[in-house]
PDB file of N, CA and C in Angstrom:
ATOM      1  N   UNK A   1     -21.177   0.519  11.498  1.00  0.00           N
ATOM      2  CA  UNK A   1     -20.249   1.355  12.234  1.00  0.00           C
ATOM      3  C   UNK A   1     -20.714   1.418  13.689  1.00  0.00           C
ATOM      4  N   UNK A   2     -19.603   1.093  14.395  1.00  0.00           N
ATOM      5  CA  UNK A   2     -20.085   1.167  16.358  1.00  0.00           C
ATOM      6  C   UNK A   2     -20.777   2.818  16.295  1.00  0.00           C
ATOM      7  N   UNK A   3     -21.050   3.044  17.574  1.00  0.00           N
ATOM      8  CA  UNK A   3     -21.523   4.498  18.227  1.00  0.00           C
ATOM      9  C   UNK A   3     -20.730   5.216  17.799  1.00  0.00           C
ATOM     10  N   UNK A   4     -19.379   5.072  18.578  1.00  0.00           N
ATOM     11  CA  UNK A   4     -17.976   5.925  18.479  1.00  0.00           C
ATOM     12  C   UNK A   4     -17.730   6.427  17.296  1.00  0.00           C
ATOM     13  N   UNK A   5     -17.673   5.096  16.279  1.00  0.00           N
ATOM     14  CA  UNK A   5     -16.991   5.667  15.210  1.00  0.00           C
ATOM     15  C   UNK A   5     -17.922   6.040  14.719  1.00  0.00           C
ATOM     16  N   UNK A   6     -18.867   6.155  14.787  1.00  0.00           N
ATOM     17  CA  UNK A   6     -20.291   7.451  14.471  1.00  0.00           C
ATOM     18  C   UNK A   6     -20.203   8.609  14.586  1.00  0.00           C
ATOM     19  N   UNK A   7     -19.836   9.200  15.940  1.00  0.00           N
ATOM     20  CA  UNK A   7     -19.521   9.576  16.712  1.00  0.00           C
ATOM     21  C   UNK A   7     -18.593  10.661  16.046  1.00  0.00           C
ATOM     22  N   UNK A   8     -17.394  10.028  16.057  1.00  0.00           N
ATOM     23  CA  UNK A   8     -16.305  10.682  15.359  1.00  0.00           C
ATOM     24  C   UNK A   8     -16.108  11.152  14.329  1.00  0.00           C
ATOM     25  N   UNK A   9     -17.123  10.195  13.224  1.00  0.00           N
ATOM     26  CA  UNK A   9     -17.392  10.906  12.050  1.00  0.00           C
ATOM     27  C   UNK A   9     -18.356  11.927  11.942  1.00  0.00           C
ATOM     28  N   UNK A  10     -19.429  11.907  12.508  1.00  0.00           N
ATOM     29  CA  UNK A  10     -19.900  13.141  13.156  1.00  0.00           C
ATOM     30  C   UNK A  10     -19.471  14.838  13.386  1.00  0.00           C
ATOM     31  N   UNK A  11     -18.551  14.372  14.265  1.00  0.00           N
ATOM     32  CA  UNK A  11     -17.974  15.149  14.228  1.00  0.00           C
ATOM     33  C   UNK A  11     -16.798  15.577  13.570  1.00  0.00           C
ATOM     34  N   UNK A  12     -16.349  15.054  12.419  1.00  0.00           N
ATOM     35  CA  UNK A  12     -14.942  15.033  11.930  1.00  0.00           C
ATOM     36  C   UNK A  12     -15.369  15.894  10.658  1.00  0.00           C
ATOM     37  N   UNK A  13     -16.764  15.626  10.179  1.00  0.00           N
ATOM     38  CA  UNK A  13     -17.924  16.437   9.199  1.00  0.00           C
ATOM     39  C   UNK A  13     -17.802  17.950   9.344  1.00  0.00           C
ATOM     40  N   UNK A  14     -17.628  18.056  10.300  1.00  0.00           N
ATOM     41  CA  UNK A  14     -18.232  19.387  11.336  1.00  0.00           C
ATOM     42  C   UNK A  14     -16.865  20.119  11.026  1.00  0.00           C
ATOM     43  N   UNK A  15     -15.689  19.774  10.544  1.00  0.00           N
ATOM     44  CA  UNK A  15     -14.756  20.616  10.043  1.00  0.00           C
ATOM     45  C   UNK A  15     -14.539  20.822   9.152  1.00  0.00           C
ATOM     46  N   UNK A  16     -13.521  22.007   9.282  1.00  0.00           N
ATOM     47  CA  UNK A  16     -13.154  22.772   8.250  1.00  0.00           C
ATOM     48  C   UNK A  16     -12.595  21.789   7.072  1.00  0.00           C
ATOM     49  N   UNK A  17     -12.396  22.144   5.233  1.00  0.00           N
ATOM     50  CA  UNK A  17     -12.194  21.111   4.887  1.00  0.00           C
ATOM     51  C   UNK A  17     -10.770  20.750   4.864  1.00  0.00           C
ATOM     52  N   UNK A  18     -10.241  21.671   5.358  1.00  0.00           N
ATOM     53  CA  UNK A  18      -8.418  21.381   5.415  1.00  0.00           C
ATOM     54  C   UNK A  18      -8.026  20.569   6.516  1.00  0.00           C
ATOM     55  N   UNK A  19      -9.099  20.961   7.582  1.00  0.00           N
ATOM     56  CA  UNK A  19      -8.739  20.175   8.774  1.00  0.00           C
ATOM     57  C   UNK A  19      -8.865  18.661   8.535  1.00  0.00           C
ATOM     58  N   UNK A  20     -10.191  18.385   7.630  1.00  0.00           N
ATOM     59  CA  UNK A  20     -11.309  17.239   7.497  1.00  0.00           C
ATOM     60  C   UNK A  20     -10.000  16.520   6.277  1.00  0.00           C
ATOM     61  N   UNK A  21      -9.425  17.292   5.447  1.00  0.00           N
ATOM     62  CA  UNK A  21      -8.106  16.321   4.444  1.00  0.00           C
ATOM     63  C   UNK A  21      -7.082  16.212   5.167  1.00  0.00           C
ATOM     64  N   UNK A  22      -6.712  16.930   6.261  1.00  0.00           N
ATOM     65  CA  UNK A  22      -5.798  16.417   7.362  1.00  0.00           C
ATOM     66  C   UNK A  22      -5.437  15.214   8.225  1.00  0.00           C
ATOM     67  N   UNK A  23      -7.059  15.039   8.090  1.00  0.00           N
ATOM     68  CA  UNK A  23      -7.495  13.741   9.103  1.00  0.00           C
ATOM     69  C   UNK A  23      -7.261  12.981   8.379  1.00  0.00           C
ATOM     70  N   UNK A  24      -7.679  13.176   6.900  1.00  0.00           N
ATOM     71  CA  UNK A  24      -7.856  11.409   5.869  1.00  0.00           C
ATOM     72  C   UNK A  24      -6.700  11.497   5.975  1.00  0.00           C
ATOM     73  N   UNK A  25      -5.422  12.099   5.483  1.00  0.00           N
ATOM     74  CA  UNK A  25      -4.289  11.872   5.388  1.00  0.00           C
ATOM     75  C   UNK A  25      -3.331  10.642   7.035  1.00  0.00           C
ATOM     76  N   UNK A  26      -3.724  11.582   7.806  1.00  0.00           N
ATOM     77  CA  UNK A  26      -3.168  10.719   9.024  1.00  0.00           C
ATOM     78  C   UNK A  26      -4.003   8.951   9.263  1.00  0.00           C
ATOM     79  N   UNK A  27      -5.400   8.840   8.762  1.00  0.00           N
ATOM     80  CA  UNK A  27      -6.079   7.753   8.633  1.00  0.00           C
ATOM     81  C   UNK A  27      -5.664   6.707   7.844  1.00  0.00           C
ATOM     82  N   UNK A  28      -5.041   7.499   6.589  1.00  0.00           N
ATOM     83  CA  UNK A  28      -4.354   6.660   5.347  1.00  0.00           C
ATOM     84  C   UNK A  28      -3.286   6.246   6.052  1.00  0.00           C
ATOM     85  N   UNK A  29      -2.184   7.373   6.602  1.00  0.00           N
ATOM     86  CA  UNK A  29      -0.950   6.673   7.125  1.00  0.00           C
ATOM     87  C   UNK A  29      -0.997   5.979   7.821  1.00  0.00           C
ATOM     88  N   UNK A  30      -1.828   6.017   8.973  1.00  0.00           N
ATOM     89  CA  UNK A  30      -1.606   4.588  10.164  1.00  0.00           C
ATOM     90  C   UNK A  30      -2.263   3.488   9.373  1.00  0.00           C
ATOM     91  N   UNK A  31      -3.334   3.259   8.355  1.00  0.00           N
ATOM     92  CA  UNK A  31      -3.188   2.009   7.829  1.00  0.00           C
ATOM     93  C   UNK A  31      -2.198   1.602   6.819  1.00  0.00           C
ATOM     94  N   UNK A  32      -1.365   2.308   5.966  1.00  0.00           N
ATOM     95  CA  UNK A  32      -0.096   1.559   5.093  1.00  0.00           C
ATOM     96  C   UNK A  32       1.002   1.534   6.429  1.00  0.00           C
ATOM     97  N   UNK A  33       1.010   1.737   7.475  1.00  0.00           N
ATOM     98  CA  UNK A  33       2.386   1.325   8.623  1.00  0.00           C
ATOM     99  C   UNK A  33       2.779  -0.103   8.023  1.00  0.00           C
ATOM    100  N   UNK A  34       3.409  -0.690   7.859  1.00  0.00           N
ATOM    101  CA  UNK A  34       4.447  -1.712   8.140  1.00  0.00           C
ATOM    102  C   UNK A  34       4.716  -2.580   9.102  1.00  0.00           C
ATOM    103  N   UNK A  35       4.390  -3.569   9.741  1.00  0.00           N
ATOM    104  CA  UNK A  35       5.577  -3.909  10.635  1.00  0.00           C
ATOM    105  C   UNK A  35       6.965  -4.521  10.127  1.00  0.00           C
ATOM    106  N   UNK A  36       7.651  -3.935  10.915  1.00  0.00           N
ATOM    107  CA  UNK A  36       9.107  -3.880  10.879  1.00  0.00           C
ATOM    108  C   UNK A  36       9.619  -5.143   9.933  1.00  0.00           C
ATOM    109  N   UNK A  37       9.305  -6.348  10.561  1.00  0.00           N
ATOM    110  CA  UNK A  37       9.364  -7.910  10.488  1.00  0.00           C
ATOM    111  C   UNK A  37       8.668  -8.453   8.733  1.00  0.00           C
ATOM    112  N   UNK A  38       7.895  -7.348   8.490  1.00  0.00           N
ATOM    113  CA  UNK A  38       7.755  -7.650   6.808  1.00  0.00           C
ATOM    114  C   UNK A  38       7.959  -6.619   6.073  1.00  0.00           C
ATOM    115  N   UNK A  39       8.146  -5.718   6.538  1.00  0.00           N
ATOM    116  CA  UNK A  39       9.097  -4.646   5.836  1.00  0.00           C
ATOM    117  C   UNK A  39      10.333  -5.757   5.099  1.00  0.00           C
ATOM    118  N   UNK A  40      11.474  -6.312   6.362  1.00  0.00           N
ATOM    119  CA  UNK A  40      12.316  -6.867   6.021  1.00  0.00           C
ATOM    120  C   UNK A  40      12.067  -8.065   5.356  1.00  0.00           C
ATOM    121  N   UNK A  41      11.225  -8.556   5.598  1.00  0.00           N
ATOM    122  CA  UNK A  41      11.005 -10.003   4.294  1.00  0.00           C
ATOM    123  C   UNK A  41      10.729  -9.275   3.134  1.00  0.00           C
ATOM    124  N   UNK A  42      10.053  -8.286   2.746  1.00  0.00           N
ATOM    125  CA  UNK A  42       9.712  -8.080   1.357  1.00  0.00           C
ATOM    126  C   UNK A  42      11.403  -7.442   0.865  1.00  0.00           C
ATOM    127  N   UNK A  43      12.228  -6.971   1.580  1.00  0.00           N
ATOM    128  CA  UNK A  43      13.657  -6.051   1.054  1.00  0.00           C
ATOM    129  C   UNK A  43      14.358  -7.193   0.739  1.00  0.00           C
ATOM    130  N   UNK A  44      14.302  -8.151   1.371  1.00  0.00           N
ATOM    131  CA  UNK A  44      15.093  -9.263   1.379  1.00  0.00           C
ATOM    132  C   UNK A  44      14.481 -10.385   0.206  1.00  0.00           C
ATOM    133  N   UNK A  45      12.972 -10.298  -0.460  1.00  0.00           N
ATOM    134  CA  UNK A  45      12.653 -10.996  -1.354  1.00  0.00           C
ATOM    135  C   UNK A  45      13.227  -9.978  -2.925  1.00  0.00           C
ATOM    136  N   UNK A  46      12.792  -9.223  -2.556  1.00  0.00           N
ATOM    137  CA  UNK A  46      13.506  -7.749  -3.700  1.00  0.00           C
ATOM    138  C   UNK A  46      14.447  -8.253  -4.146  1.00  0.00           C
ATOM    139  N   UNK A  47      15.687  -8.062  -3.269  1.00  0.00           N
ATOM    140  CA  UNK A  47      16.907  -8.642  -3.246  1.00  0.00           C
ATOM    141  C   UNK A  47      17.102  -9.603  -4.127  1.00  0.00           C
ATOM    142  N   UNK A  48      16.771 -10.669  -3.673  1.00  0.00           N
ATOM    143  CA  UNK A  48      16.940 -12.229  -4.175  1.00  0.00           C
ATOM    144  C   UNK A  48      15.943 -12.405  -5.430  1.00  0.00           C
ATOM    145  N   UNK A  49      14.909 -11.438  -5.778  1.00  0.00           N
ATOM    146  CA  UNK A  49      14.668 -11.607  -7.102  1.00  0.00           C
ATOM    147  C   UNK A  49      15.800 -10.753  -7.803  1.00  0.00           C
ATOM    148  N   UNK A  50      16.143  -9.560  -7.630  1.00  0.00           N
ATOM    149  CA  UNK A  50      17.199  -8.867  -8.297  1.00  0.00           C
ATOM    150  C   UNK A  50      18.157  -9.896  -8.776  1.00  0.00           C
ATOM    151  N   UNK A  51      19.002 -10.376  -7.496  1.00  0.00           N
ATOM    152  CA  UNK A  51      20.047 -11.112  -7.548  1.00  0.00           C
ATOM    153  C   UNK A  51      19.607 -12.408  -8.887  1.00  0.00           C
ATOM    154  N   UNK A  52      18.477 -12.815  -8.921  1.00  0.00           N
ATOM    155  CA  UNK A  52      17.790 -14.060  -9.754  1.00  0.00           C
ATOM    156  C   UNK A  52      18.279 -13.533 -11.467  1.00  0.00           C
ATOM    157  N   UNK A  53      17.276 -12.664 -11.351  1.00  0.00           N
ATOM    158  CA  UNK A  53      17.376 -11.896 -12.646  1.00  0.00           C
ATOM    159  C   UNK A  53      18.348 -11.330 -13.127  1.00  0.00           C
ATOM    160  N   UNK A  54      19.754 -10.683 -12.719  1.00  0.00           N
ATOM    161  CA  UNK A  54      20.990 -10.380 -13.036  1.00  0.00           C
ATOM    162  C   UNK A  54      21.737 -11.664 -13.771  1.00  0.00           C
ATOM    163  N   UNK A  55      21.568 -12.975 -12.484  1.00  0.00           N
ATOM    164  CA  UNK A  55      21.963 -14.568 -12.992  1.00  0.00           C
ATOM    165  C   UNK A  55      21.622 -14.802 -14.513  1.00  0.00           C
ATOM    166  N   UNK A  56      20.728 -14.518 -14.351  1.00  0.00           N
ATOM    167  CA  UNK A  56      19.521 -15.143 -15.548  1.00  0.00           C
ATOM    168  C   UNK A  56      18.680 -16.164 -14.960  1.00  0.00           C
ATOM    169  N   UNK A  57      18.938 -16.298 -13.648  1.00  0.00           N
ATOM    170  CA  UNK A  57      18.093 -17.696 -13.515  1.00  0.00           C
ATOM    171  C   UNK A  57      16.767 -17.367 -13.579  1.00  0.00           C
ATOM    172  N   UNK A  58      16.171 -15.607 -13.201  1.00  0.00           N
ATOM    173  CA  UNK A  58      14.839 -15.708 -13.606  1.00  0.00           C
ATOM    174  C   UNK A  58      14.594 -14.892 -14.719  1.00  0.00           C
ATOM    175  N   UNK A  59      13.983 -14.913 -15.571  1.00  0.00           N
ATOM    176  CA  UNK A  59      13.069 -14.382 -17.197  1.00  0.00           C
ATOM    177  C   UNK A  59      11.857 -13.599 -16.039  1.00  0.00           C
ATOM    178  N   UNK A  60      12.326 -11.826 -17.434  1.00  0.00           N
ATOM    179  CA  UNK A  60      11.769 -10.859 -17.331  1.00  0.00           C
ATOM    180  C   UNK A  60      10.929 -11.240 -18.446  1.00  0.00           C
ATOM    181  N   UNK A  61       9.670 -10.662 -17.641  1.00  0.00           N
ATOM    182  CA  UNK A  61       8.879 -10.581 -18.794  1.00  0.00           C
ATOM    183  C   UNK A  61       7.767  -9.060 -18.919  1.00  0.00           C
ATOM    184  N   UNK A  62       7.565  -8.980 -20.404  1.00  0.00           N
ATOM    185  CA  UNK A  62       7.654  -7.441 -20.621  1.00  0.00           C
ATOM    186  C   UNK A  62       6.173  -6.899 -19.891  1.00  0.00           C
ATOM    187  N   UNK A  63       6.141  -6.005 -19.524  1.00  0.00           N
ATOM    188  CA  UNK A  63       4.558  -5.475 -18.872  1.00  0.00           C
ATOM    189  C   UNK A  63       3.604  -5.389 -19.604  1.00  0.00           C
ATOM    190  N   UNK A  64       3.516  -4.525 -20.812  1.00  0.00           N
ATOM    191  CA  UNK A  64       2.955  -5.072 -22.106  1.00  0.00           C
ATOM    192  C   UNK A  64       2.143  -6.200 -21.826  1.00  0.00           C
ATOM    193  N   UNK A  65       2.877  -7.634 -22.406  1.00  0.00           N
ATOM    194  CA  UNK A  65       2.417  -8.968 -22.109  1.00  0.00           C
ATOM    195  C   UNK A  65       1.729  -9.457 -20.646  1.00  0.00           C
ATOM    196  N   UNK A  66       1.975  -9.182 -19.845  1.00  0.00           N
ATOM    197  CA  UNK A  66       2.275  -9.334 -18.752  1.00  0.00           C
ATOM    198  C   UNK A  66       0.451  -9.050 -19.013  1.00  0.00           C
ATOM    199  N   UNK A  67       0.019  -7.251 -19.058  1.00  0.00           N
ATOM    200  CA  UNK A  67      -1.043  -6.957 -18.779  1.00  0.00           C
ATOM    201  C   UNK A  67      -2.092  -7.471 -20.260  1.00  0.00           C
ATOM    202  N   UNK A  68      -1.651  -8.005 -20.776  1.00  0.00           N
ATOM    203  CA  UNK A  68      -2.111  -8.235 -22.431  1.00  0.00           C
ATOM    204  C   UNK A  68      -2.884  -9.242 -22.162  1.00  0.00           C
ATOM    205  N   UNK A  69      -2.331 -10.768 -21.235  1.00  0.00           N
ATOM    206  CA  UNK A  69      -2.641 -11.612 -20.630  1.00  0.00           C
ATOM    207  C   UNK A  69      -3.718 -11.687 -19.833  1.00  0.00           C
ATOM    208  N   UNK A  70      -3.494 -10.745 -18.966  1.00  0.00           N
ATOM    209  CA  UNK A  70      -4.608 -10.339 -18.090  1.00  0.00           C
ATOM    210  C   UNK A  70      -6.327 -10.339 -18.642  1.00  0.00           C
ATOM    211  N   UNK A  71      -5.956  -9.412 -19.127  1.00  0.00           N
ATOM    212  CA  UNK A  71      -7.213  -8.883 -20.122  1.00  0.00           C
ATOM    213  C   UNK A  71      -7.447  -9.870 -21.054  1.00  0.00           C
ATOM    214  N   UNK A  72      -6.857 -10.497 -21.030  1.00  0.00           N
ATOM    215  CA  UNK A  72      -7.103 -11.953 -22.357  1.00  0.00           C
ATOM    216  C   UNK A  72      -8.299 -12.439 -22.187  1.00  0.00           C
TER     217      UNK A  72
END
């Protein structure tokens, strides 16, 4: 960790703990942000799997299996 962000955690310690779950909260949000530009590719892949799977052209497959596999 640089100085700063030493620094900051330092002092971010030093509060109250409502203040100190305040902070994680705003820390969490600016890292899940989005940009705009894959926001819209993922709505637009959504989409076109929806659209797939209504067709039939793509096979659902059950979660069950799905995670059964996994663990295999």
């Amino acid at each position: 960790m640089q100085q700063s962000s030493t620094t900051v955690l330092s002092q971010a310690l030093e509060l109250p703990a409502e203040e100190r779950a305040a902070l994680v909260d705003e820390l969490i949000q600016s890292l899940e942000e989005e940009e705009p530009d894959i926001a819209a590719v993922w709505v637009a892949e959504a989409r076109d799997r929806l659209a797939a799977y209504r067709s039939g052209t793509l096979d659902a497959v059950d979660a069950d299996e799905v995670f059964t596999d996994l663990r295999g």
